[in-house]
PDB file of N, CA and C in Angstrom:
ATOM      1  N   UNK A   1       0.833  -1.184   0.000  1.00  0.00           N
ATOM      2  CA  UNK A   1       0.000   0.000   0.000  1.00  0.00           C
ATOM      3  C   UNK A   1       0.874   1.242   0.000  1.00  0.00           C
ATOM      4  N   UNK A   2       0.395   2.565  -0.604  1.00  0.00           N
ATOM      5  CA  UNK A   2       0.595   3.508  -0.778  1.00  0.00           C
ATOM      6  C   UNK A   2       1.466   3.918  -1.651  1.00  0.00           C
ATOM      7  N   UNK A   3       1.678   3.010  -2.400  1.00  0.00           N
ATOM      8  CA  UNK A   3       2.167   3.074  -3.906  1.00  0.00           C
ATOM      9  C   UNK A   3       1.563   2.372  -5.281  1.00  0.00           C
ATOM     10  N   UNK A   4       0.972   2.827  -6.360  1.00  0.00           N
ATOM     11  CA  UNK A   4       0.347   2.015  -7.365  1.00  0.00           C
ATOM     12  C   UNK A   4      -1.142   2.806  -7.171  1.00  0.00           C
ATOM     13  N   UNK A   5      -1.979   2.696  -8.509  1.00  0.00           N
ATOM     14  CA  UNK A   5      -3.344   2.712  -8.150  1.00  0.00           C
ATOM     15  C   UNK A   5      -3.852   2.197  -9.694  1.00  0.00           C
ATOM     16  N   UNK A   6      -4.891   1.906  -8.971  1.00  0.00           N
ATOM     17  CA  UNK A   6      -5.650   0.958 -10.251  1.00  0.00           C
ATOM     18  C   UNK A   6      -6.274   2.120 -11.168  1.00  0.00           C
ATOM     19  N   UNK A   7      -6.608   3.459 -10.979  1.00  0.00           N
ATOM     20  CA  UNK A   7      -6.821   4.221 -12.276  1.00  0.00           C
ATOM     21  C   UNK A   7      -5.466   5.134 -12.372  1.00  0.00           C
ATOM     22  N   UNK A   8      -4.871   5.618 -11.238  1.00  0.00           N
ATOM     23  CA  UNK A   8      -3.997   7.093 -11.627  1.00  0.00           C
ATOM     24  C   UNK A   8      -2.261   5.946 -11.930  1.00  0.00           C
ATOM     25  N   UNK A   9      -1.951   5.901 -13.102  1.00  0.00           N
ATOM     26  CA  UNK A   9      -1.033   5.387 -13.885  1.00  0.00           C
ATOM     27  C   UNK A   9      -0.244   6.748 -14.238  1.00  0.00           C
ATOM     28  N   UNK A  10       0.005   7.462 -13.608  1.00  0.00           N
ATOM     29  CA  UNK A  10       1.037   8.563 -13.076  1.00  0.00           C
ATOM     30  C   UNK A  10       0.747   9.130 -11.832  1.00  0.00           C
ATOM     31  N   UNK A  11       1.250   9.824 -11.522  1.00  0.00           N
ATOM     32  CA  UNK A  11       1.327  10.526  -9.979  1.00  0.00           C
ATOM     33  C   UNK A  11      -0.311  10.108  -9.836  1.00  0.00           C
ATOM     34  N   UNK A  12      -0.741   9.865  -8.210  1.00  0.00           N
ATOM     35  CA  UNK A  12      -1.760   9.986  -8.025  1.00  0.00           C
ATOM     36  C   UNK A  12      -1.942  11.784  -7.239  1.00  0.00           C
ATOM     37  N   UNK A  13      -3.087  12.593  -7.832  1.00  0.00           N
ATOM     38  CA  UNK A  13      -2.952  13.956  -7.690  1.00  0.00           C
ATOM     39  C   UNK A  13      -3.212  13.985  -6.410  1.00  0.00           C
ATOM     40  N   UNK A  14      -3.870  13.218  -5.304  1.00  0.00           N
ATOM     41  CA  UNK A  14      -4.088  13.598  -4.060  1.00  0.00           C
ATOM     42  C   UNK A  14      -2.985  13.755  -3.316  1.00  0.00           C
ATOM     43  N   UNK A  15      -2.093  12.504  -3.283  1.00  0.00           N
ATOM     44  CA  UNK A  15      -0.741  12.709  -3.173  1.00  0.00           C
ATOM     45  C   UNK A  15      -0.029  13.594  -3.119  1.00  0.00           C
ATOM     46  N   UNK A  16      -0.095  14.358  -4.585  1.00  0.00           N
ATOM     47  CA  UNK A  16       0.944  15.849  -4.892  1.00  0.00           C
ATOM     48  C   UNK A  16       0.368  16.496  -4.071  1.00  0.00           C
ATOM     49  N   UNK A  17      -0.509  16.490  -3.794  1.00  0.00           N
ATOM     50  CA  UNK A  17      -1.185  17.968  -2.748  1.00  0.00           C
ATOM     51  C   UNK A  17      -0.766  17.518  -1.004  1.00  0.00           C
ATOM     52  N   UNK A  18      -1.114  16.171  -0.856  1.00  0.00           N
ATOM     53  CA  UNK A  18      -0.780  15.905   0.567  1.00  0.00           C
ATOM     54  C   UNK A  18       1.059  16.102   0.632  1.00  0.00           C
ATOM     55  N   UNK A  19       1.695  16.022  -0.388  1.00  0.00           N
ATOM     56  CA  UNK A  19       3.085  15.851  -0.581  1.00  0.00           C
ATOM     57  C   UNK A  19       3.631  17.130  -0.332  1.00  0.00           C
ATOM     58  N   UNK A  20       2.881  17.977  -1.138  1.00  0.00           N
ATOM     59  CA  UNK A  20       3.256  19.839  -0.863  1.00  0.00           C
ATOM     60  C   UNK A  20       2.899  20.363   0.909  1.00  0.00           C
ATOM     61  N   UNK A  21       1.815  19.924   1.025  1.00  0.00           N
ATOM     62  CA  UNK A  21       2.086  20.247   2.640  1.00  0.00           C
ATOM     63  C   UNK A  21       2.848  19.415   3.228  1.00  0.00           C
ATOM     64  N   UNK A  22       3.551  18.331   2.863  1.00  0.00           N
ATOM     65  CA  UNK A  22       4.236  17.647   4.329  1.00  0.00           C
ATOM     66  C   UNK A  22       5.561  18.648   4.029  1.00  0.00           C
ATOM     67  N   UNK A  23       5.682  18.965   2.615  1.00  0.00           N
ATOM     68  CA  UNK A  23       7.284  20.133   2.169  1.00  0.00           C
ATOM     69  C   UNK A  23       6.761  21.331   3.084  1.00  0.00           C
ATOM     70  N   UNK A  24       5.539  21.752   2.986  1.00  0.00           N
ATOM     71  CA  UNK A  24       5.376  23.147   3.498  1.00  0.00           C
ATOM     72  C   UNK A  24       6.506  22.650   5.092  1.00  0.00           C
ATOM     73  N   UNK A  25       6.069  21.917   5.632  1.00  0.00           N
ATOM     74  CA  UNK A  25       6.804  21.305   6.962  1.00  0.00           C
ATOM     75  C   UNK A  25       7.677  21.074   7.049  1.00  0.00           C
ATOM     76  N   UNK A  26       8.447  21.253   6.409  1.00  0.00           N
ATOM     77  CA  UNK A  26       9.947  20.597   6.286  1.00  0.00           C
ATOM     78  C   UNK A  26      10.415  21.177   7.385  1.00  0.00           C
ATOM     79  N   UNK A  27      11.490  20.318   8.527  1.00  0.00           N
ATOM     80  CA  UNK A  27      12.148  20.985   8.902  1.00  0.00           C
ATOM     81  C   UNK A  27      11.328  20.607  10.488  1.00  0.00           C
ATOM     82  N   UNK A  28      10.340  20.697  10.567  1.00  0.00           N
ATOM     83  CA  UNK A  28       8.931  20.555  11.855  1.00  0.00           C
ATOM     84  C   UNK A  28       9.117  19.791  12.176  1.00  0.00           C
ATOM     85  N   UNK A  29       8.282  18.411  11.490  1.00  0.00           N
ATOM     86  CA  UNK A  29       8.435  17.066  11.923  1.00  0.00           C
ATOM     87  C   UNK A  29       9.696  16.255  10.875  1.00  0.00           C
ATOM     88  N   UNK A  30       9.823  15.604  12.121  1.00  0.00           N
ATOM     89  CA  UNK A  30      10.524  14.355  11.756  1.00  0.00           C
ATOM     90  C   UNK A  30      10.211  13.990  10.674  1.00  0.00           C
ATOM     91  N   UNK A  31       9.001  12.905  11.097  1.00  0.00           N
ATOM     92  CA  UNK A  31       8.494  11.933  10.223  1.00  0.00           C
ATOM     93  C   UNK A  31       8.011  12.028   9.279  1.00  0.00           C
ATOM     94  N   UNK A  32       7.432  13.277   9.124  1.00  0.00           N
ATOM     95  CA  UNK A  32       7.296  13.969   7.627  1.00  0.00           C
ATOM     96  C   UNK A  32       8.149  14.278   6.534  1.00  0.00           C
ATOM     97  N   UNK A  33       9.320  14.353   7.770  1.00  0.00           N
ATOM     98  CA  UNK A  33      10.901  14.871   6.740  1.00  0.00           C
ATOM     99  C   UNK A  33      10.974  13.560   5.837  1.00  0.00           C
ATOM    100  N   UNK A  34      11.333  11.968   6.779  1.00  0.00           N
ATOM    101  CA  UNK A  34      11.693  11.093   6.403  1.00  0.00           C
ATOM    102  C   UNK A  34      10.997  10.607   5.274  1.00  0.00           C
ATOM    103  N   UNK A  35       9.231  10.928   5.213  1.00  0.00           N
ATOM    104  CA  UNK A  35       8.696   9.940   4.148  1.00  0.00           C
ATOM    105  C   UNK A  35       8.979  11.221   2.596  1.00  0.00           C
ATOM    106  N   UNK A  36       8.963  12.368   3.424  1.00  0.00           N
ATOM    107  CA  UNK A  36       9.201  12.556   1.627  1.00  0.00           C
ATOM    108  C   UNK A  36      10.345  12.515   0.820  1.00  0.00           C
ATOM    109  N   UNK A  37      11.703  12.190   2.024  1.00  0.00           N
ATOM    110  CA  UNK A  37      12.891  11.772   1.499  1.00  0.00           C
ATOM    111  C   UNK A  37      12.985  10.262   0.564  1.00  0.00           C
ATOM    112  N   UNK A  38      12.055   9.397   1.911  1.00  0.00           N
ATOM    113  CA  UNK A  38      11.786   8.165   1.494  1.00  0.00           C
ATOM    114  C   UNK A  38      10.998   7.838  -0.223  1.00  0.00           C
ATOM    115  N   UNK A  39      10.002   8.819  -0.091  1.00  0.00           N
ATOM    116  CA  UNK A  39       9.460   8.978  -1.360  1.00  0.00           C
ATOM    117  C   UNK A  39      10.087   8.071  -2.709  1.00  0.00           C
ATOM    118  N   UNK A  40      10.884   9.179  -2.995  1.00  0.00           N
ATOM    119  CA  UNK A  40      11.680   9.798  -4.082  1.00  0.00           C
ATOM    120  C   UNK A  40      13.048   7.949  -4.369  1.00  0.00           C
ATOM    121  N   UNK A  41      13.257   7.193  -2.982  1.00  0.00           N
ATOM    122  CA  UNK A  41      13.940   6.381  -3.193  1.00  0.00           C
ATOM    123  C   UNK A  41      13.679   5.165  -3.344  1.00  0.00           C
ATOM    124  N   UNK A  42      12.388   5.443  -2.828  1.00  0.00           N
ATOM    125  CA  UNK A  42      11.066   4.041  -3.194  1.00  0.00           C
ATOM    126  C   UNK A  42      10.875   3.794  -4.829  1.00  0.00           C
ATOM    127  N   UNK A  43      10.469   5.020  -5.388  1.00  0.00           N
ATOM    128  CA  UNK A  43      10.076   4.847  -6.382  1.00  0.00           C
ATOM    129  C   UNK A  43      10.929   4.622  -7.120  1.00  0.00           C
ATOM    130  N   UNK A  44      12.127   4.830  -6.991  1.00  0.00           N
ATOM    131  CA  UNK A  44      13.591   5.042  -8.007  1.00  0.00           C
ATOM    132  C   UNK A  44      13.801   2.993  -7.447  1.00  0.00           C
ATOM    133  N   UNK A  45      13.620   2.636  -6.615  1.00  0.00           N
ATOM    134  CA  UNK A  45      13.668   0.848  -6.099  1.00  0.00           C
ATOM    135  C   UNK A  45      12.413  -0.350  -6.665  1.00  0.00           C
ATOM    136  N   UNK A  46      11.284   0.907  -6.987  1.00  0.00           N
ATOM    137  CA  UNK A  46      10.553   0.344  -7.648  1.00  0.00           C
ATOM    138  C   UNK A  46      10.541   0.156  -8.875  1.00  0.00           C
ATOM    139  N   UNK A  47      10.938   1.007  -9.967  1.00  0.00           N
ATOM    140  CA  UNK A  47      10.964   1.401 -10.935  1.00  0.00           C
ATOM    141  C   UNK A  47      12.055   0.417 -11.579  1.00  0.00           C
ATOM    142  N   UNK A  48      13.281   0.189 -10.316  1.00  0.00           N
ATOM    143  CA  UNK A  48      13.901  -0.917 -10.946  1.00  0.00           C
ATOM    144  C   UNK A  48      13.514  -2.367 -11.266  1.00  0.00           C
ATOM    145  N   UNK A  49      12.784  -2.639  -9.607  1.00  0.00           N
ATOM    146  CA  UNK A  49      12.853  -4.057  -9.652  1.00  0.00           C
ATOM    147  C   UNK A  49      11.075  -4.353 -10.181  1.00  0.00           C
ATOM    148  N   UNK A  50      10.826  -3.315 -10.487  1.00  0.00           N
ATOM    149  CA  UNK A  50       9.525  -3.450 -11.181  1.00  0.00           C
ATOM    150  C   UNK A  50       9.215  -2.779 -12.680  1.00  0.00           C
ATOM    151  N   UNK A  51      10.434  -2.920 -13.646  1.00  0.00           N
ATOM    152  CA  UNK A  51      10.131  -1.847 -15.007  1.00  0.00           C
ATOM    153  C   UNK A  51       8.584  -2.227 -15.498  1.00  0.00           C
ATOM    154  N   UNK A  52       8.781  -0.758 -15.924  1.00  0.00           N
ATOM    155  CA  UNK A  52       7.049  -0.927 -16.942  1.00  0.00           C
ATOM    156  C   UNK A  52       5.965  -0.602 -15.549  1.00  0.00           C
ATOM    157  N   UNK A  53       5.872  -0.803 -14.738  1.00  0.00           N
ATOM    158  CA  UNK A  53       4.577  -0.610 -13.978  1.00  0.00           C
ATOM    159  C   UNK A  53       3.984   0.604 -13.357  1.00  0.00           C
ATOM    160  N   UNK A  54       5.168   1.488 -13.476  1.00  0.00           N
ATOM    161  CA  UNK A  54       5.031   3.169 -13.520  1.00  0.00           C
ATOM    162  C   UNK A  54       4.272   2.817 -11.712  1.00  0.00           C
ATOM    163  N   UNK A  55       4.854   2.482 -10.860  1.00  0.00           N
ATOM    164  CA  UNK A  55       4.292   2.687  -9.546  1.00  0.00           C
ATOM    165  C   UNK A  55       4.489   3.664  -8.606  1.00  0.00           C
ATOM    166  N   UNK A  56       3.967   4.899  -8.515  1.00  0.00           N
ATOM    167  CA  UNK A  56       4.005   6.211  -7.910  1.00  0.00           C
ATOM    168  C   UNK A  56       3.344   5.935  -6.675  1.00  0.00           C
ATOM    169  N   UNK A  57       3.724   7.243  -5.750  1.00  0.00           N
ATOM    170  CA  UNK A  57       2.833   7.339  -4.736  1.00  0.00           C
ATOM    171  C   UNK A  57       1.403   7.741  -4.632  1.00  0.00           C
ATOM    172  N   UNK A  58       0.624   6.878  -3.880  1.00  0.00           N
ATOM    173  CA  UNK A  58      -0.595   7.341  -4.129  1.00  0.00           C
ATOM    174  C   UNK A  58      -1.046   7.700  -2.515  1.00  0.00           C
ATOM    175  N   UNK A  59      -2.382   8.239  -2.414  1.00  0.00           N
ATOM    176  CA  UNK A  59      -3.096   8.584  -1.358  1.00  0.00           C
ATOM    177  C   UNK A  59      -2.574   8.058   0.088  1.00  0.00           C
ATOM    178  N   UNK A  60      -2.746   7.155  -0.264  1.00  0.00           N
ATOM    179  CA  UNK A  60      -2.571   6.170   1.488  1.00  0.00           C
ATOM    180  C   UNK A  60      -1.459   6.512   1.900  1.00  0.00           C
ATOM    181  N   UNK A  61      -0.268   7.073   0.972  1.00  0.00           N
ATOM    182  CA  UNK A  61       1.515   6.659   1.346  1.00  0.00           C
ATOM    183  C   UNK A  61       1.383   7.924   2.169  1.00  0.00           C
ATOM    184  N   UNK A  62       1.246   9.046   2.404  1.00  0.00           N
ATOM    185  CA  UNK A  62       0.947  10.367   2.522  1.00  0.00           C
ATOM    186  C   UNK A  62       0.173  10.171   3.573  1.00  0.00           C
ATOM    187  N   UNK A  63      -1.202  10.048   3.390  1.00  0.00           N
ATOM    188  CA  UNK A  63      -2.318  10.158   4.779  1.00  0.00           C
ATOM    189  C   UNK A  63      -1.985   9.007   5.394  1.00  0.00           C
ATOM    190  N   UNK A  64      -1.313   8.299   5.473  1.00  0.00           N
ATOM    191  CA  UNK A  64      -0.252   7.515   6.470  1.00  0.00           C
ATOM    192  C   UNK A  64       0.906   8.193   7.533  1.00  0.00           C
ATOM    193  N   UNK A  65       1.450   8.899   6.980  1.00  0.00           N
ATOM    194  CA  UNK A  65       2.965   9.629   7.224  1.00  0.00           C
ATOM    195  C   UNK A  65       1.914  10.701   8.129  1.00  0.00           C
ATOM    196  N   UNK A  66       1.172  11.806   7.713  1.00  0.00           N
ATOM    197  CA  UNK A  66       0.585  12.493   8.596  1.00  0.00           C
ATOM    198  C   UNK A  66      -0.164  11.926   9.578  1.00  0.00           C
ATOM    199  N   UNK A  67      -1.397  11.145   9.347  1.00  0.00           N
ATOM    200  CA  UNK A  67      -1.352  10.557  10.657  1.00  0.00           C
ATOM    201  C   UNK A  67      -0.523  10.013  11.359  1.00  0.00           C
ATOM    202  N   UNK A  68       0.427   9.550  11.154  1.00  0.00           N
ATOM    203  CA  UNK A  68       1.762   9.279  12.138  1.00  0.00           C
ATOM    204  C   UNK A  68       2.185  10.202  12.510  1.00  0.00           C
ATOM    205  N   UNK A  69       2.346  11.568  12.320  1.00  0.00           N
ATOM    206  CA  UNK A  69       3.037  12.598  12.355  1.00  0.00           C
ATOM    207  C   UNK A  69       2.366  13.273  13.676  1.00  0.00           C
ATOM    208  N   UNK A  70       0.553  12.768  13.785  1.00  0.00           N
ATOM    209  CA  UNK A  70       0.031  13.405  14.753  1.00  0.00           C
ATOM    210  C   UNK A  70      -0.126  12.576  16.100  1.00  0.00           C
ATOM    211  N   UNK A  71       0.616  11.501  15.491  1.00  0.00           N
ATOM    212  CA  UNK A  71       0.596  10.914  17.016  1.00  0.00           C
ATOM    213  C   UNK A  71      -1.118   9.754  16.573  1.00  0.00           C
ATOM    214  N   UNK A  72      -1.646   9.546  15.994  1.00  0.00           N
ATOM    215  CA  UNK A  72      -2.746   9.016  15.635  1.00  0.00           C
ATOM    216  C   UNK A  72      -2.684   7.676  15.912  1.00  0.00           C
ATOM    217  N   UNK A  73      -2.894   6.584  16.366  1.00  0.00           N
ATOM    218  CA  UNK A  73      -2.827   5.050  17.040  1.00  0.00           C
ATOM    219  C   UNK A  73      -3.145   4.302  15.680  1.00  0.00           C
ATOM    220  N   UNK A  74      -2.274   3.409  15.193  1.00  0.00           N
ATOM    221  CA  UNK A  74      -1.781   2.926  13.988  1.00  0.00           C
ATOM    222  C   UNK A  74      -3.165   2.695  13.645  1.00  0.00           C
ATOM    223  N   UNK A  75      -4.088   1.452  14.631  1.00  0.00           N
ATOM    224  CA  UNK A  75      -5.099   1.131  14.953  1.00  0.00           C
ATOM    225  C   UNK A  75      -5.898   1.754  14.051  1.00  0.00           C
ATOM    226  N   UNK A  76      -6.523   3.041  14.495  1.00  0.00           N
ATOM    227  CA  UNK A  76      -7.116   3.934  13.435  1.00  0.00           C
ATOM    228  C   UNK A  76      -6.623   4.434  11.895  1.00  0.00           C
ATOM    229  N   UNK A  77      -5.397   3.925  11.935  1.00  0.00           N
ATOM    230  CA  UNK A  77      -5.665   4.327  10.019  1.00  0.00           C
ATOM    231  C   UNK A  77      -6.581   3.520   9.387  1.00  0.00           C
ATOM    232  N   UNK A  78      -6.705   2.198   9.077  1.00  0.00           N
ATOM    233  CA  UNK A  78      -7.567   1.942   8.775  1.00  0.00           C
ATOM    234  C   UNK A  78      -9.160   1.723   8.583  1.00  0.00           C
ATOM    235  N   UNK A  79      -9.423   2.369  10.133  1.00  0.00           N
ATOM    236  CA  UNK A  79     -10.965   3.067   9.357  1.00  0.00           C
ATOM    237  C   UNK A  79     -11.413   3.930   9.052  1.00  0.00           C
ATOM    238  N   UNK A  80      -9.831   4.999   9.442  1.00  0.00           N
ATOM    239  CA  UNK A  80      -9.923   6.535   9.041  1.00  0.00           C
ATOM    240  C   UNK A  80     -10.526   6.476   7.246  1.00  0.00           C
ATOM    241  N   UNK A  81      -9.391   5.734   6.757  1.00  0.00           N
ATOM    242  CA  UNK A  81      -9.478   5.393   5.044  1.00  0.00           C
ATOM    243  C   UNK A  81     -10.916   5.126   4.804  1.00  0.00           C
ATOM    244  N   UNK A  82     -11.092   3.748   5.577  1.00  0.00           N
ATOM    245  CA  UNK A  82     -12.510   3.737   5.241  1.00  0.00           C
ATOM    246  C   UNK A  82     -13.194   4.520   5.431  1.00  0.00           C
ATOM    247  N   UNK A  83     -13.723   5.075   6.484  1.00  0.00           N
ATOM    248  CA  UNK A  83     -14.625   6.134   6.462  1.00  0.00           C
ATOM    249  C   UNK A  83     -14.432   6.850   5.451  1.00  0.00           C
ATOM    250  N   UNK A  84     -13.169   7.602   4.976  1.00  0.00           N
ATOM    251  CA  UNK A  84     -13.262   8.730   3.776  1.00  0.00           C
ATOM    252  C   UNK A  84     -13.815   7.876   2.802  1.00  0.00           C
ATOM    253  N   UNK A  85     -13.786   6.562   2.659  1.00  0.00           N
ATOM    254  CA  UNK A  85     -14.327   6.043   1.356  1.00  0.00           C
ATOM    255  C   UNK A  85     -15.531   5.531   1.051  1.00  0.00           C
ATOM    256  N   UNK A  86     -16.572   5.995   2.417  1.00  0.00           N
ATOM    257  CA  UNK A  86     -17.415   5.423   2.595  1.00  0.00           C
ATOM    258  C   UNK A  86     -18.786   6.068   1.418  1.00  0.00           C
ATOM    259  N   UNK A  87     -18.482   7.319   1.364  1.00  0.00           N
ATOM    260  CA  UNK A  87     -19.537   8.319   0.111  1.00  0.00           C
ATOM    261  C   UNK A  87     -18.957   7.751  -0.963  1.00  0.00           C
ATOM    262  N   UNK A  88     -18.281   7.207  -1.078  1.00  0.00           N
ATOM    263  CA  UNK A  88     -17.792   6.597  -2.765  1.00  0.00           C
ATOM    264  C   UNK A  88     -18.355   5.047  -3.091  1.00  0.00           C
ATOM    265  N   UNK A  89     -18.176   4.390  -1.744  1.00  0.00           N
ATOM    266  CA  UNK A  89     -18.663   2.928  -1.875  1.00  0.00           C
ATOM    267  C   UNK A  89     -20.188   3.061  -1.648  1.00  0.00           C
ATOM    268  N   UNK A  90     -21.102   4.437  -1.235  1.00  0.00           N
ATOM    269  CA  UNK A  90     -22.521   4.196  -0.994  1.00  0.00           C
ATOM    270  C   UNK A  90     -22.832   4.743  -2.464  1.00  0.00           C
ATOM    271  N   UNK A  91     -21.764   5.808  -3.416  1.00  0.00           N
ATOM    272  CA  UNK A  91     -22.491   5.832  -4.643  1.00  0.00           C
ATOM    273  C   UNK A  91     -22.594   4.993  -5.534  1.00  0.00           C
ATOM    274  N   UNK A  92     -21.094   4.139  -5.535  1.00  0.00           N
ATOM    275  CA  UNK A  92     -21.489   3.427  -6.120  1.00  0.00           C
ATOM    276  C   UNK A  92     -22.202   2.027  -6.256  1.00  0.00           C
ATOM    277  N   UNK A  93     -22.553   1.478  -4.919  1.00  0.00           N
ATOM    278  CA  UNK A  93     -23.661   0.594  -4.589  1.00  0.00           C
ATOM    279  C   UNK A  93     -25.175   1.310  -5.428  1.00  0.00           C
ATOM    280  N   UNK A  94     -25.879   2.447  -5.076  1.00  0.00           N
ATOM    281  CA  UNK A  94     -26.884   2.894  -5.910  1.00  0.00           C
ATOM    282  C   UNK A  94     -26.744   3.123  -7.146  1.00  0.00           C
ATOM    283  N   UNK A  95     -25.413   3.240  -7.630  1.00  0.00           N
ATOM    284  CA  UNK A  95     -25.376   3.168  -9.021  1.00  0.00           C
ATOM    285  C   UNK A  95     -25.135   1.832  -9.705  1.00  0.00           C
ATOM    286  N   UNK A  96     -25.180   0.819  -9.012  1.00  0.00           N
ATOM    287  CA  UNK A  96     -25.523  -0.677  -9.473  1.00  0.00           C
ATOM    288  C   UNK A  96     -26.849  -1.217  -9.115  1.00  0.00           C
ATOM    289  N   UNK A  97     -27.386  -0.907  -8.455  1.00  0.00           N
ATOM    290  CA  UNK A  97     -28.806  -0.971  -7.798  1.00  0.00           C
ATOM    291  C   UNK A  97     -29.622  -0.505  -9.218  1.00  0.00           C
ATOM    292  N   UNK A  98     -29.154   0.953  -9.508  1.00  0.00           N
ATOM    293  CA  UNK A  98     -29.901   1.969 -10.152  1.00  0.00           C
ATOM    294  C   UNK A  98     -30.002   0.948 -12.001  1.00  0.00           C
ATOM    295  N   UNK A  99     -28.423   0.680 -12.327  1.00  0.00           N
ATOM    296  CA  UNK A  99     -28.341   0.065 -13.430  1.00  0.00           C
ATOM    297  C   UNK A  99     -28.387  -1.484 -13.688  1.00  0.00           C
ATOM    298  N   UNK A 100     -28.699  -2.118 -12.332  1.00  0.00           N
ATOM    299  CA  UNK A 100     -28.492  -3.490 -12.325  1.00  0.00           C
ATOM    300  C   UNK A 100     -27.531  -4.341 -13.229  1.00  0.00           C
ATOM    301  N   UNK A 101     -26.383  -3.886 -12.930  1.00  0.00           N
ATOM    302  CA  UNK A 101     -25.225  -4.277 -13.233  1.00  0.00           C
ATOM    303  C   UNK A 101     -24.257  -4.035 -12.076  1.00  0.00           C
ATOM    304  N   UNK A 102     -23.261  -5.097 -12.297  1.00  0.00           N
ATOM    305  CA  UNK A 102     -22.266  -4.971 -10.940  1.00  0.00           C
ATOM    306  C   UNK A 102     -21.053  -4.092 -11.321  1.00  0.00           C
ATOM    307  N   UNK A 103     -20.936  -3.124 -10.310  1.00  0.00           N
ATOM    308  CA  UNK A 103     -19.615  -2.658 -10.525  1.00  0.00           C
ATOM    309  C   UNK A 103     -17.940  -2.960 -10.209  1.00  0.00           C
ATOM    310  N   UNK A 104     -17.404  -2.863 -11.267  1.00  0.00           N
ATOM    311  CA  UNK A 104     -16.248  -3.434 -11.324  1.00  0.00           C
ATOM    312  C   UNK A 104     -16.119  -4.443 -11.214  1.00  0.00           C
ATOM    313  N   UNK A 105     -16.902  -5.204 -12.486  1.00  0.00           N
ATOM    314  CA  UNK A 105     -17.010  -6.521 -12.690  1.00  0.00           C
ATOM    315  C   UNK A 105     -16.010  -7.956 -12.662  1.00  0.00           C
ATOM    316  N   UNK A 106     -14.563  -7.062 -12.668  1.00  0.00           N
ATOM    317  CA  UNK A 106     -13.427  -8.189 -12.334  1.00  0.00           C
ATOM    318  C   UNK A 106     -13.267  -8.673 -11.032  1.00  0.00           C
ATOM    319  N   UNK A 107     -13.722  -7.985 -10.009  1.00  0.00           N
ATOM    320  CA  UNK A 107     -14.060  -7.977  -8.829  1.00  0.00           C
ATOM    321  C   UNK A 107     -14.564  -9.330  -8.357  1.00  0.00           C
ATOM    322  N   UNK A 108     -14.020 -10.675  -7.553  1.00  0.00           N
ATOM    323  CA  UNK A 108     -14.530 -11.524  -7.330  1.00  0.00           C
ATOM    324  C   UNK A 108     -14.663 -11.638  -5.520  1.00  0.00           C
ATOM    325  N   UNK A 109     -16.189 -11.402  -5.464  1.00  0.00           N
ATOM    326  CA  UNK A 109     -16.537 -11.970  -3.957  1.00  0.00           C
ATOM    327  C   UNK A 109     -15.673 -13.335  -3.360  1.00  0.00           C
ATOM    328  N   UNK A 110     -15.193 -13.328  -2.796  1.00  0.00           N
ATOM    329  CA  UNK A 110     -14.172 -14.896  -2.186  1.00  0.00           C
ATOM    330  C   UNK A 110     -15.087 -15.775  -0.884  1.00  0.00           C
ATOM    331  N   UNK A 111     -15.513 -14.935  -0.293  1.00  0.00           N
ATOM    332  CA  UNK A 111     -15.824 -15.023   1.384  1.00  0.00           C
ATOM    333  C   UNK A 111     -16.853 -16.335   1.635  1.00  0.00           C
ATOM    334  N   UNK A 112     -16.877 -16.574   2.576  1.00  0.00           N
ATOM    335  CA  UNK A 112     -18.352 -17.674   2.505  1.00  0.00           C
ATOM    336  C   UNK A 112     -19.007 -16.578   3.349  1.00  0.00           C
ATOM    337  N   UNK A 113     -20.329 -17.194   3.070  1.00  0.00           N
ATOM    338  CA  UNK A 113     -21.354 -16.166   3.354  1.00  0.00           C
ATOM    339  C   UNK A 113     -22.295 -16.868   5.173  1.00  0.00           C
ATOM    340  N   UNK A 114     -22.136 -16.305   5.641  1.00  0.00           N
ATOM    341  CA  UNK A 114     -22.424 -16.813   7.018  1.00  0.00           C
ATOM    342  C   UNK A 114     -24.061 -17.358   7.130  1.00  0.00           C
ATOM    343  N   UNK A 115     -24.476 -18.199   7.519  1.00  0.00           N
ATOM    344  CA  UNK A 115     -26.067 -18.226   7.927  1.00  0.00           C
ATOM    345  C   UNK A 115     -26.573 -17.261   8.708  1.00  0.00           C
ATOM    346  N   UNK A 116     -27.591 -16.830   8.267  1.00  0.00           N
ATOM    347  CA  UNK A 116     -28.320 -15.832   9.459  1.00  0.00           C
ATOM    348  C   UNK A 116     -28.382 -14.155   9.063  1.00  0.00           C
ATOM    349  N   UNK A 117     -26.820 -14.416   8.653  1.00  0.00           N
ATOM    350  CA  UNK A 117     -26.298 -12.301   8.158  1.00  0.00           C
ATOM    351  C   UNK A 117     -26.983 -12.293   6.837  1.00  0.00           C
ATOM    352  N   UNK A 118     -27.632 -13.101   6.084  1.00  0.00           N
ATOM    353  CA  UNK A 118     -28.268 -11.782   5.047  1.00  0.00           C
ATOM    354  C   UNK A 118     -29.625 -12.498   4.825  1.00  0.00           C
ATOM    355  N   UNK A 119     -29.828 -13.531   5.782  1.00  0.00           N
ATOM    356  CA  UNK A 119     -31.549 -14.132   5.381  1.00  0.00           C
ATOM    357  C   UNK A 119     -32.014 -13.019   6.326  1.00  0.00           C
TER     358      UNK A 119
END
């Protein structure tokens, strides 16, 4: 995580913006210093041992580093994410509802489905 994304196949733009404020900081925090140093040597490690896949930083690599930065309990990054993604996964549930078609059809459910949770 926090490198690659399945549509932005160059910089992901949220990134550049979370990236410019951790620079506005330079110098403040630590840990802010380190990931945008880190940045720049990831991708130059990726780029090797991964040619062709153009894997940039995206969203998560960033709103990772700042919540760390605030002291935030690791614990909570992950439903921080979710929650921000939660207006995106309720539109597009009604917009498969709406067109009765599934979205992002490569998408394969894996899970077994429990008795009881959806009768």
């Amino acid at each position: 995580m926090g490198f690659g994304h399945r549509v932005y196949k160059t910089e992901d733009p949220r990134s550049i913006l979370l990236r410019e404020k951790c620079l506005q900081l330079q110098g403040k925090d630590a840990w802010l210093d380190l990931a945008t140093i880190a940045e720049k040597e990831i991708i130059d490690l990726l780029a090797e041992h991964k040619p062709g896949r153009k894997l940039y930083t995206n969203v998560e690599y960033y709103a990772a580093a700042i919540m760390r930065s605030i002291d935030m309990p690791a614990e909570l990054f992950t439903p921080t994410f979710s929650i921000a993604r939660m207006v995106g996964w309720t539109a597009h549930a009604i917009e498969q509802i709406n067109d009765n078609t599934i979205f992002r059809p490569e998408s394969v459910y894996v899970a077994e489905i429990k008795e009881g949770i959806n009768s």
